[in-house]
C-alpha atoms as a PDB file:
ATOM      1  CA  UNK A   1     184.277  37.403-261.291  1.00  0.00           C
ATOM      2  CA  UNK A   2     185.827  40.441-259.998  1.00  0.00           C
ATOM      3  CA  UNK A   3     189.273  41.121-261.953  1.00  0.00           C
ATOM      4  CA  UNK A   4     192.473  42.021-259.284  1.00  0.00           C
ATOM      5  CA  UNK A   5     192.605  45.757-258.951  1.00  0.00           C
ATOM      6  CA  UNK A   6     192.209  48.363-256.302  1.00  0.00           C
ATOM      7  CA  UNK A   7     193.948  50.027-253.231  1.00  0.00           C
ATOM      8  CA  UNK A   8     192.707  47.091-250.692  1.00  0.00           C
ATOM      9  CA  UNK A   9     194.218  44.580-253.582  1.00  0.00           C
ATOM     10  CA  UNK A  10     197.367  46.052-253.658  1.00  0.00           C
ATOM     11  CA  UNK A  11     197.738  46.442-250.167  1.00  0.00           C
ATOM     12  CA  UNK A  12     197.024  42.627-249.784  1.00  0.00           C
ATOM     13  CA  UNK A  13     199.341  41.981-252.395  1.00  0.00           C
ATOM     14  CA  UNK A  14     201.676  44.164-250.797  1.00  0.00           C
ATOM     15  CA  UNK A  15     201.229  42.713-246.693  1.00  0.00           C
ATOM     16  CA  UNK A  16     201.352  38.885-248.622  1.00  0.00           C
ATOM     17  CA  UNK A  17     205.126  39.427-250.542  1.00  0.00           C
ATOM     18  CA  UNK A  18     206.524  41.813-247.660  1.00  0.00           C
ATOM     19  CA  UNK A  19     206.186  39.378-244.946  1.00  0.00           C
ATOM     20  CA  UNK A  20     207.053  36.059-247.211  1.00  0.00           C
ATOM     21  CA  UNK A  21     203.375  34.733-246.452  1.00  0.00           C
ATOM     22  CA  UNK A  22     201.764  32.420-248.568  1.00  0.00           C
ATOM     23  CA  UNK A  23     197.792  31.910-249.404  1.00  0.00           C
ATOM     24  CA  UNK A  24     196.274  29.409-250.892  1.00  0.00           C
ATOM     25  CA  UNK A  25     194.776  32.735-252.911  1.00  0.00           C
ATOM     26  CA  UNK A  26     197.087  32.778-255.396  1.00  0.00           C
ATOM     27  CA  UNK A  27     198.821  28.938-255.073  1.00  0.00           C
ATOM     28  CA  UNK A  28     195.132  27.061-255.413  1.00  0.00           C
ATOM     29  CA  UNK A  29     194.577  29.906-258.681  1.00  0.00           C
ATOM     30  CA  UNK A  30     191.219  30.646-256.651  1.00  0.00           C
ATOM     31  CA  UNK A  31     188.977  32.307-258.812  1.00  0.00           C
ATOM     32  CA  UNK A  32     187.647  35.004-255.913  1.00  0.00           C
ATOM     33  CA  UNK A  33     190.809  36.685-255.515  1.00  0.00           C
ATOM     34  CA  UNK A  34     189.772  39.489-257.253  1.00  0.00           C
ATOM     35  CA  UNK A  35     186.969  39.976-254.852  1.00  0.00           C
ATOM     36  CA  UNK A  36     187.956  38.903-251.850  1.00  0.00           C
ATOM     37  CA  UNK A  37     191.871  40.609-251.845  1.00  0.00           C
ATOM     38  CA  UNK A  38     189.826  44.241-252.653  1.00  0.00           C
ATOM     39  CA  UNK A  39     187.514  43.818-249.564  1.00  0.00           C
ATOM     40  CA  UNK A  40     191.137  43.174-247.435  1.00  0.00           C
ATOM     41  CA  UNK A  41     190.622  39.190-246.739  1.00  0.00           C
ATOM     42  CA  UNK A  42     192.803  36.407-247.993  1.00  0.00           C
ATOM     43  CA  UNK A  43     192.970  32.888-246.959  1.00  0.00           C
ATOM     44  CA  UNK A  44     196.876  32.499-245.593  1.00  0.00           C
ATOM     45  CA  UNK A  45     198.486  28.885-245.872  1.00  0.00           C
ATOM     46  CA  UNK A  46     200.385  27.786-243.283  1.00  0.00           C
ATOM     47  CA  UNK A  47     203.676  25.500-243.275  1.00  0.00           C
ATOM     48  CA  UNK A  48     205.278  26.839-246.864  1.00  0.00           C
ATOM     49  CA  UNK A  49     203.926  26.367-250.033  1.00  0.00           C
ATOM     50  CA  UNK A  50     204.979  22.474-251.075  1.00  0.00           C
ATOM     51  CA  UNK A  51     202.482  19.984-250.541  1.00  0.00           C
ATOM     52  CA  UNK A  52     203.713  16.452-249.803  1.00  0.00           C
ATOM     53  CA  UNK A  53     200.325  14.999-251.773  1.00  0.00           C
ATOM     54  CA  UNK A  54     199.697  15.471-255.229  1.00  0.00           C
ATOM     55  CA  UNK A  55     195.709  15.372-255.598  1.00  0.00           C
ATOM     56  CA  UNK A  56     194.459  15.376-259.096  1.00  0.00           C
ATOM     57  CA  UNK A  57     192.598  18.536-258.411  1.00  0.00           C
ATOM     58  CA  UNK A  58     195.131  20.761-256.812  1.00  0.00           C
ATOM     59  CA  UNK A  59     197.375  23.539-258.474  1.00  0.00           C
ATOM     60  CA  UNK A  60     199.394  23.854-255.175  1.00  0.00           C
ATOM     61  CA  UNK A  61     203.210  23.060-255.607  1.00  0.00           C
ATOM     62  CA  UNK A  62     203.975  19.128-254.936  1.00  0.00           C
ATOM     63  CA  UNK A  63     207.763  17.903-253.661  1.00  0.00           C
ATOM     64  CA  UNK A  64     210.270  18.259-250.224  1.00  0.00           C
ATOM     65  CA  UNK A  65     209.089  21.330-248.268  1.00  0.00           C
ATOM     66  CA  UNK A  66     211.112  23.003-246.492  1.00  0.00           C
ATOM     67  CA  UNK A  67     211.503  22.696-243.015  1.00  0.00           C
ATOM     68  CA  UNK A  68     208.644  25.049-240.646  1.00  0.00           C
ATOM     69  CA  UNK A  69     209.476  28.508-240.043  1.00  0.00           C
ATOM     70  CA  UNK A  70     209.168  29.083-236.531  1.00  0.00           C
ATOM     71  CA  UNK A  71     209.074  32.817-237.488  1.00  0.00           C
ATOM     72  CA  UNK A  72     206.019  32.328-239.918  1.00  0.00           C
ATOM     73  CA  UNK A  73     203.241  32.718-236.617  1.00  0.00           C
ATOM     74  CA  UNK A  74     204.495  36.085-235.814  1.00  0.00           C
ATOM     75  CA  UNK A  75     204.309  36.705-239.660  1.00  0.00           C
ATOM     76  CA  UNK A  76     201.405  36.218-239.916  1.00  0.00           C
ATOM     77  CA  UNK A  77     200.000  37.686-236.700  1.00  0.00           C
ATOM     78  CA  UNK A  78     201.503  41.175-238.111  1.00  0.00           C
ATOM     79  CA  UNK A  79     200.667  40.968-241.189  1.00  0.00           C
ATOM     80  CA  UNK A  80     196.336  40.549-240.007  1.00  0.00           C
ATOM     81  CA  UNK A  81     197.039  43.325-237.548  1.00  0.00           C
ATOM     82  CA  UNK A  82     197.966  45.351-240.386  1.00  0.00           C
ATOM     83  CA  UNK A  83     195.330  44.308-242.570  1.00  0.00           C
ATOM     84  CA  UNK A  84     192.675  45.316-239.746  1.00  0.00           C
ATOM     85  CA  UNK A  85     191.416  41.675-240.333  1.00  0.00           C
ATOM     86  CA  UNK A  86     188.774  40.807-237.805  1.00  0.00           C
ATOM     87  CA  UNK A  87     188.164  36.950-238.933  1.00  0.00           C
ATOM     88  CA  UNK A  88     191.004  35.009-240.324  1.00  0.00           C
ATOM     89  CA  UNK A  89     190.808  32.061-242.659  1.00  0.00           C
ATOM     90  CA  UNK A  90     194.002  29.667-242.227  1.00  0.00           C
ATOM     91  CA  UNK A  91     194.928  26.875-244.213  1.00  0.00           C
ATOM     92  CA  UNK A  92     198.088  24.782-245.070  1.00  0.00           C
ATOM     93  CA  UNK A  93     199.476  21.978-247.340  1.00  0.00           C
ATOM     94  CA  UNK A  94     200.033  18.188-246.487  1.00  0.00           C
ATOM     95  CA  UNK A  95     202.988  17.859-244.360  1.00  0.00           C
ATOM     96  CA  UNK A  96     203.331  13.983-244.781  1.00  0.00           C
ATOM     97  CA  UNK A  97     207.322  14.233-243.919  1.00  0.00           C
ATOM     98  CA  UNK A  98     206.768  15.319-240.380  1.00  0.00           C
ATOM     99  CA  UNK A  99     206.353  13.161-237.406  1.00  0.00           C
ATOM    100  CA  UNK A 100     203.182  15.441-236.086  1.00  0.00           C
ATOM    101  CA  UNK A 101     201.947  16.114-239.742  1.00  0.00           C
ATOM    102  CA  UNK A 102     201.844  19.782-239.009  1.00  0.00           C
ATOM    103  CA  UNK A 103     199.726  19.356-235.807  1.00  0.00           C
ATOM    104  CA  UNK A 104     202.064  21.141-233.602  1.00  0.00           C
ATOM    105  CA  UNK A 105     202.819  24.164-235.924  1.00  0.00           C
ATOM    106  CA  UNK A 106     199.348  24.182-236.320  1.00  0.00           C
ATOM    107  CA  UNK A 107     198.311  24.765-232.569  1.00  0.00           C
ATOM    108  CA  UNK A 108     201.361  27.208-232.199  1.00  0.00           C
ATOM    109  CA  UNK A 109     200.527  29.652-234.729  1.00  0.00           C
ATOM    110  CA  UNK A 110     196.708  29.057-233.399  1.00  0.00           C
ATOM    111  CA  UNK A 111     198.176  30.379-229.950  1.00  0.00           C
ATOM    112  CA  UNK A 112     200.381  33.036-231.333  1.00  0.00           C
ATOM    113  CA  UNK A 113     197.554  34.691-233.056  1.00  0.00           C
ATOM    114  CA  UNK A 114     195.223  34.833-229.957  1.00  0.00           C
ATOM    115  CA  UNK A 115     198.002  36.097-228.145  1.00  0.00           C
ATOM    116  CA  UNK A 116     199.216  38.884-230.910  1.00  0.00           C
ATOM    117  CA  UNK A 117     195.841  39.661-232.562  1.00  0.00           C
ATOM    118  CA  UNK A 118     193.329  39.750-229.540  1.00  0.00           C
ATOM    119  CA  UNK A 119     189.769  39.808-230.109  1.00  0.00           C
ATOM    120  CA  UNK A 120     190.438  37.596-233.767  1.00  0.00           C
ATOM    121  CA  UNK A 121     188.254  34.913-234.590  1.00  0.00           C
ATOM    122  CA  UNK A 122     189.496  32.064-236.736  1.00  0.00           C
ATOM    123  CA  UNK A 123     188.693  29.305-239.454  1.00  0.00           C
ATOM    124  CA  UNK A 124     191.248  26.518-239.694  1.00  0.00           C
ATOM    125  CA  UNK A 125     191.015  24.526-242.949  1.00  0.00           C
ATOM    126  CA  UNK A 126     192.951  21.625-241.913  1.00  0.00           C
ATOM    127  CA  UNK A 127     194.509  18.163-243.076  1.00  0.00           C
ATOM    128  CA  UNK A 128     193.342  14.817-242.572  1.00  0.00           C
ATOM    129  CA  UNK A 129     196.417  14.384-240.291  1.00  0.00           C
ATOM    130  CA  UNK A 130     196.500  11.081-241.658  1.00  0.00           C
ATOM    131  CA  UNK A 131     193.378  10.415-239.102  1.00  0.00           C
ATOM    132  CA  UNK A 132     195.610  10.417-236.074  1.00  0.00           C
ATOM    133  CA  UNK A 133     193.074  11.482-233.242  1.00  0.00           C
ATOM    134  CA  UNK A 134     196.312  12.647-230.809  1.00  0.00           C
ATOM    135  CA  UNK A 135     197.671  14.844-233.607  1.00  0.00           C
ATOM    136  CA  UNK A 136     193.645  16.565-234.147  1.00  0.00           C
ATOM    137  CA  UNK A 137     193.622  16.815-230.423  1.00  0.00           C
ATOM    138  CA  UNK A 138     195.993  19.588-230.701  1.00  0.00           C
ATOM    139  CA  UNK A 139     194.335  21.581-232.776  1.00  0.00           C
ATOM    140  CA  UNK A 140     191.101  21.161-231.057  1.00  0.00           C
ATOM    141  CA  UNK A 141     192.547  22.093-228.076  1.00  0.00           C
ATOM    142  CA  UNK A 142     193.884  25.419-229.294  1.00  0.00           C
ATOM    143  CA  UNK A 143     190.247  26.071-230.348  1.00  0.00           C
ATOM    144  CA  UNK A 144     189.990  28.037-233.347  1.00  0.00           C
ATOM    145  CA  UNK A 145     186.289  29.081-233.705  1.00  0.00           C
ATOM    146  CA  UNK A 146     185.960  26.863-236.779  1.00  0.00           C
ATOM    147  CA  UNK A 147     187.623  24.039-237.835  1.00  0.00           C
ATOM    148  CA  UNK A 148     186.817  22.866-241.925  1.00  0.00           C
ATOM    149  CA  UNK A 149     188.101  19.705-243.456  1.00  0.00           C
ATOM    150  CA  UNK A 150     187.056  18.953-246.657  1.00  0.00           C
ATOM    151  CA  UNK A 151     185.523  15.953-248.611  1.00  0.00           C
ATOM    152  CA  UNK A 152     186.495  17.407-251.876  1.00  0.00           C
ATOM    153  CA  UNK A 153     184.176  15.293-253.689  1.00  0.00           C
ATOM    154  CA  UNK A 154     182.202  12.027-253.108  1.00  0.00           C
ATOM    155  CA  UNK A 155     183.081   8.795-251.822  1.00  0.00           C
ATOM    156  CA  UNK A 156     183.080   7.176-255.413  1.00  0.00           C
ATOM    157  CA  UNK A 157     185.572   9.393-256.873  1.00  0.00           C
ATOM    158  CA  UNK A 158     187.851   9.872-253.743  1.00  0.00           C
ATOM    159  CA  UNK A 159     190.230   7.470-255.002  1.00  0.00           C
ATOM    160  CA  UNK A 160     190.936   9.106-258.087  1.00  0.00           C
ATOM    161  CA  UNK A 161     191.460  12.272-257.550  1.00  0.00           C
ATOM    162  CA  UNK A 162     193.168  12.525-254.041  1.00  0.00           C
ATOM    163  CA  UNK A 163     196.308  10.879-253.629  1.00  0.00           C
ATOM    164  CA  UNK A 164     196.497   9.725-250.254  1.00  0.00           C
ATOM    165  CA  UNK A 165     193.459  10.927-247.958  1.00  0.00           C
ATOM    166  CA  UNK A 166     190.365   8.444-247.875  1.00  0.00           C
ATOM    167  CA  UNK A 167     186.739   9.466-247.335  1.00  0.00           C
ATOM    168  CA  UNK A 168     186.054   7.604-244.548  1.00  0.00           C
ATOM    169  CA  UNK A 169     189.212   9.276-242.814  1.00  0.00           C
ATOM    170  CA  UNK A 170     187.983  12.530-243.236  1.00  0.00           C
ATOM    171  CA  UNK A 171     184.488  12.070-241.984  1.00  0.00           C
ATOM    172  CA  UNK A 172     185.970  10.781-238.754  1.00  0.00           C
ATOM    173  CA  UNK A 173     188.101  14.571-238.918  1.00  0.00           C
ATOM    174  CA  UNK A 174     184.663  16.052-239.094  1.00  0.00           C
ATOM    175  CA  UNK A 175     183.549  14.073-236.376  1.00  0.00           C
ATOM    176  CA  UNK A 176     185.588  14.427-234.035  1.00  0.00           C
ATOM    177  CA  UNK A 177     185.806  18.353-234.028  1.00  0.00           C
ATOM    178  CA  UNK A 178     182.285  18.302-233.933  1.00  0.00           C
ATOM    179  CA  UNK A 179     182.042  15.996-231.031  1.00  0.00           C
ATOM    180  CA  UNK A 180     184.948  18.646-229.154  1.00  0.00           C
ATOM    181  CA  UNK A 181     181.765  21.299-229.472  1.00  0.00           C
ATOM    182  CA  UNK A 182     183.665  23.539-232.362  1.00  0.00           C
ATOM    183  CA  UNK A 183     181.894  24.115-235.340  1.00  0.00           C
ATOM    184  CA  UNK A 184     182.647  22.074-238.315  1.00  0.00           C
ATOM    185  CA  UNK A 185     182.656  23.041-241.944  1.00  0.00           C
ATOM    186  CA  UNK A 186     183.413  20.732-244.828  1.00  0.00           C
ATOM    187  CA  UNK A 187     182.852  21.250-248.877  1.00  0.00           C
ATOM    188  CA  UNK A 188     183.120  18.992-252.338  1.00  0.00           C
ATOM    189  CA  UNK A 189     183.830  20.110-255.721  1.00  0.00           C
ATOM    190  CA  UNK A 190     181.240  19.768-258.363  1.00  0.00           C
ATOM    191  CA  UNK A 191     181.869  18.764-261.906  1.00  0.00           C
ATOM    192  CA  UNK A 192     184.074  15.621-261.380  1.00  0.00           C
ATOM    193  CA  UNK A 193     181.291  13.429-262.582  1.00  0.00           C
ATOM    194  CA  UNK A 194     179.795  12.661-259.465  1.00  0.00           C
ATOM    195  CA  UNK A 195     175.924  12.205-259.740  1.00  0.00           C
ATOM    196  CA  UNK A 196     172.804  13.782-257.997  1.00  0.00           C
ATOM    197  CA  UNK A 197     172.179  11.066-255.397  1.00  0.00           C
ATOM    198  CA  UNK A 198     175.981  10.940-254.381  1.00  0.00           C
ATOM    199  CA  UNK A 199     175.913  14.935-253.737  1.00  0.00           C
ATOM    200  CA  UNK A 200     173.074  14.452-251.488  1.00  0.00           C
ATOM    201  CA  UNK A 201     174.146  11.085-249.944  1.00  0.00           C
ATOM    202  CA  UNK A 202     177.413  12.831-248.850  1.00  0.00           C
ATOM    203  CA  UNK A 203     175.719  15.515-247.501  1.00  0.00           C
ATOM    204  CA  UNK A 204     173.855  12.895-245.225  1.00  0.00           C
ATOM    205  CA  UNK A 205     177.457  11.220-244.299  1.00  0.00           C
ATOM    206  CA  UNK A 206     178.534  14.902-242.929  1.00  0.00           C
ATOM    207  CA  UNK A 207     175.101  15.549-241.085  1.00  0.00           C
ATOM    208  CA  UNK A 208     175.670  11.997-239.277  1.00  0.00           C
ATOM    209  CA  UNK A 209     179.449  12.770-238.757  1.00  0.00           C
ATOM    210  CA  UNK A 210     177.399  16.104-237.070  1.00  0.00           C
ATOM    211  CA  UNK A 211     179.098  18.647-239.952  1.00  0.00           C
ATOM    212  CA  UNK A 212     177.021  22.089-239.373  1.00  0.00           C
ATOM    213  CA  UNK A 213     178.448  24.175-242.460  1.00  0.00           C
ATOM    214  CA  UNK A 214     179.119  22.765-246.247  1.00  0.00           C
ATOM    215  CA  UNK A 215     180.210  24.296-249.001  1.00  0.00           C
ATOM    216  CA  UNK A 216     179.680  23.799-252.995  1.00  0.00           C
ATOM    217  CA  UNK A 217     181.361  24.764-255.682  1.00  0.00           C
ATOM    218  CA  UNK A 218     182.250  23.965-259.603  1.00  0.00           C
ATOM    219  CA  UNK A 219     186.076  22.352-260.304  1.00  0.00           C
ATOM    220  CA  UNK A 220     187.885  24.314-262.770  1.00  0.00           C
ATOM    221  CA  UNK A 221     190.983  22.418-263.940  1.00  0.00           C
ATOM    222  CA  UNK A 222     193.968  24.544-262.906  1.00  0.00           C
ATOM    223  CA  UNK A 223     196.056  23.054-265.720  1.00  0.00           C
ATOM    224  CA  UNK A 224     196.396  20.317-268.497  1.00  0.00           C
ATOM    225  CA  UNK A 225     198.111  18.091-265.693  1.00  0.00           C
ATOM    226  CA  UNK A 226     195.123  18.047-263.539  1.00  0.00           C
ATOM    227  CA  UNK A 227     191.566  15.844-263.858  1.00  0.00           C
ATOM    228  CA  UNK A 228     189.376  17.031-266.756  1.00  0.00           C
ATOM    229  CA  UNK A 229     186.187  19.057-265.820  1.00  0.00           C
ATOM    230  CA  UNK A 230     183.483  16.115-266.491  1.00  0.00           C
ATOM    231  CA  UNK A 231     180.354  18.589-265.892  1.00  0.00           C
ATOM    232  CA  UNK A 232     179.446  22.494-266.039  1.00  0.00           C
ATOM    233  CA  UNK A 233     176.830  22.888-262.770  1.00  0.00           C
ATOM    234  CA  UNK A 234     173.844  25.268-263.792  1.00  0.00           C
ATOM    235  CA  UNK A 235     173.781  27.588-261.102  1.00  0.00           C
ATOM    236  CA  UNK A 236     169.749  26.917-260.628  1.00  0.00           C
ATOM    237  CA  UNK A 237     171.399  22.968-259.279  1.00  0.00           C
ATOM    238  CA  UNK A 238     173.426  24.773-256.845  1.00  0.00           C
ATOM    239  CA  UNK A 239     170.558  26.774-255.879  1.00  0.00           C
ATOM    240  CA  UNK A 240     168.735  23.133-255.629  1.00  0.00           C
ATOM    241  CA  UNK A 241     171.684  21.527-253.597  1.00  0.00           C
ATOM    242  CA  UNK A 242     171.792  24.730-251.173  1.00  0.00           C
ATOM    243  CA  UNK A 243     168.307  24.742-250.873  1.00  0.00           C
ATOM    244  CA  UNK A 244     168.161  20.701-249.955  1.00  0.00           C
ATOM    245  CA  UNK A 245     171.223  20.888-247.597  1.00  0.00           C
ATOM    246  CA  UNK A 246     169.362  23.297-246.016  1.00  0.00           C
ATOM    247  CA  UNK A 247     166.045  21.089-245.027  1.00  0.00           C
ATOM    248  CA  UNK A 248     168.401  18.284-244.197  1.00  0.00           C
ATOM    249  CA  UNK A 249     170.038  20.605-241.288  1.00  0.00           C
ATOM    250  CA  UNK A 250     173.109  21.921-241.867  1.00  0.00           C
ATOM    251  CA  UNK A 251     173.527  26.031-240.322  1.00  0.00           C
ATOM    252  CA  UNK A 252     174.470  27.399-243.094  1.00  0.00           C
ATOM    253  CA  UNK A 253     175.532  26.365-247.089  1.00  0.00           C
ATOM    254  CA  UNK A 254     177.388  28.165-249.678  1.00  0.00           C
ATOM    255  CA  UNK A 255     176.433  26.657-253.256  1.00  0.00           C
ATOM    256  CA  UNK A 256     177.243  28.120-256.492  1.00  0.00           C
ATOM    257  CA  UNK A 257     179.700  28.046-259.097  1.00  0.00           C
ATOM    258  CA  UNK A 258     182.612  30.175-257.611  1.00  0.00           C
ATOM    259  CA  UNK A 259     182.505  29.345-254.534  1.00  0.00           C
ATOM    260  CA  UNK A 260     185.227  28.107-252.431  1.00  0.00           C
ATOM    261  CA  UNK A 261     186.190  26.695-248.875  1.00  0.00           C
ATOM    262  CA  UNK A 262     186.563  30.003-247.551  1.00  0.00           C
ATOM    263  CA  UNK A 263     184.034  31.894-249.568  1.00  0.00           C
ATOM    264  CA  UNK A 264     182.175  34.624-247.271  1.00  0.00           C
ATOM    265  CA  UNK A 265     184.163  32.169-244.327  1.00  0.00           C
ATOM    266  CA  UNK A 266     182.783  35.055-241.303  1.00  0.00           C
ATOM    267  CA  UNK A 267     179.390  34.253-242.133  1.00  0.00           C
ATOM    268  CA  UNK A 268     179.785  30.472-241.041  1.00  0.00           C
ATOM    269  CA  UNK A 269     180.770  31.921-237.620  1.00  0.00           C
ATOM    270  CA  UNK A 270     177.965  33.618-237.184  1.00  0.00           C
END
């Protein structure tokens, strides 16, 4: 793991506080930051940084947001300019207390940055939207290059460590960007004491739901609070899991310890 440090960190750091962004960098305690801030990329989160859920998994603040900045788009559309980012990686928290979830936000600052940024390509790592097909619509429509939704872990555990989302709810998410002709791009957690044949069953669920990118990586704990690592993963069972996801037919797979939804995110573009 690369330790935070450098010019390109700093001037991440620096873009991030000046323009009151927030990424799920530094509020999901992601252990690339170090890496991925000092080659000029971060993953920005959308819609403040309160959550409405409160998954057992998940160091990201839990409570009342506030309401959406309608300022945050152009935000954020300055700060990438500045940055000289080429790909962007977009994410956001649970936004349970709004009659569109987010949706609407969502397809705005999708809009805003094709119009400010031209030439940007974008990965959208969205909520369930409670399922609501209208409210994923929107987002389709805006068509970012990539949309990602993620399992988090197998359908066994589901229940216990997220709060309100349900498996079968976010295959249909997968599906339905998939059937709109976007790429789709989901990932689990390791380590939560799911076994062998469950990894590989859910990667069968996402190759029916017609999911062309996964990702795997290990769950740290981000405090006391949160659900108890069960598991270390060897990185040679990563390599295994990549390596089967593979001949099964997904495009591409990230699998090893560190990584994380967005991990090398411009190479599931390509």
């Amino acid at each position: 793991m690369q330790m935070p440090g450098g010019k390109l960190y700093m001037d991440v750091k620096a873009v991030v506080e000046q323009h009151k962004l927030h990424t799920i960098c530094t509020s999901g305690n992601c252990p690339n930051i170090g890496e991925c801030w000092a080659e000029g990329t971060a993953t920005f989160m959308i819609l403040g940084d309160t959550c409405t859920r409160s998954c057992k998994f998940c160091a990201v603040n839990t409570g009342k947001p506030l309401p959406p900045d309608p300022e945050e788009p152009y935000r954020l559309a300055y700060s990438i300019k500045k940055m000289g980012i080429c790909h962007a990686v977009i994410t956001s928290v649970d936004r349970d207390d709004l009659s569109d979830k987010g949706a609407g936000f969502w397809a705005e600052t999708i809009r805003v940055l094709k119009q400010e940024v031209p030439g940007l390509t974008m990965e959208t790592l969205i909520p369930d939207m409670d399922g609501k097909q209208d409210l994923l619509e929107l987002i389709i429509d805006a068509a970012p290059e990539v949309i990602s939704h993620n399992l988090e872990t197998v359908r066994r555990l589901t229940p216990m460590i997220r709060s309100r989302a349900k498996f079968d709810t976010s295959l249909e998410v997968i599906r339905q960007v998939s059937a709109s002709g976007l790429r789709s791009k989901s990932g689990i957690m390791l380590g939560l004491g799911e076994r062998r044949e469950e990894v590989i069953e859910t990667m069968d669920e996402l190759l029916s739901a017609g999911c062309e990118v996964f990702t795997l990586g290990q769950y740290l704990q981000p405090t006391l609070q949160h659900m108890m690592v069960e598991e270390y993963i060897t990185p040679e069972q990563f390599d295994e899991y990549r390596e089967i996801g593979l001949e099964k037919g997904f495009r591409h797979v990230e699998s090893s310890p560190l990584v994380r939804s967005s991990y090398h995110a411009v190479n599931h573009l390509k």
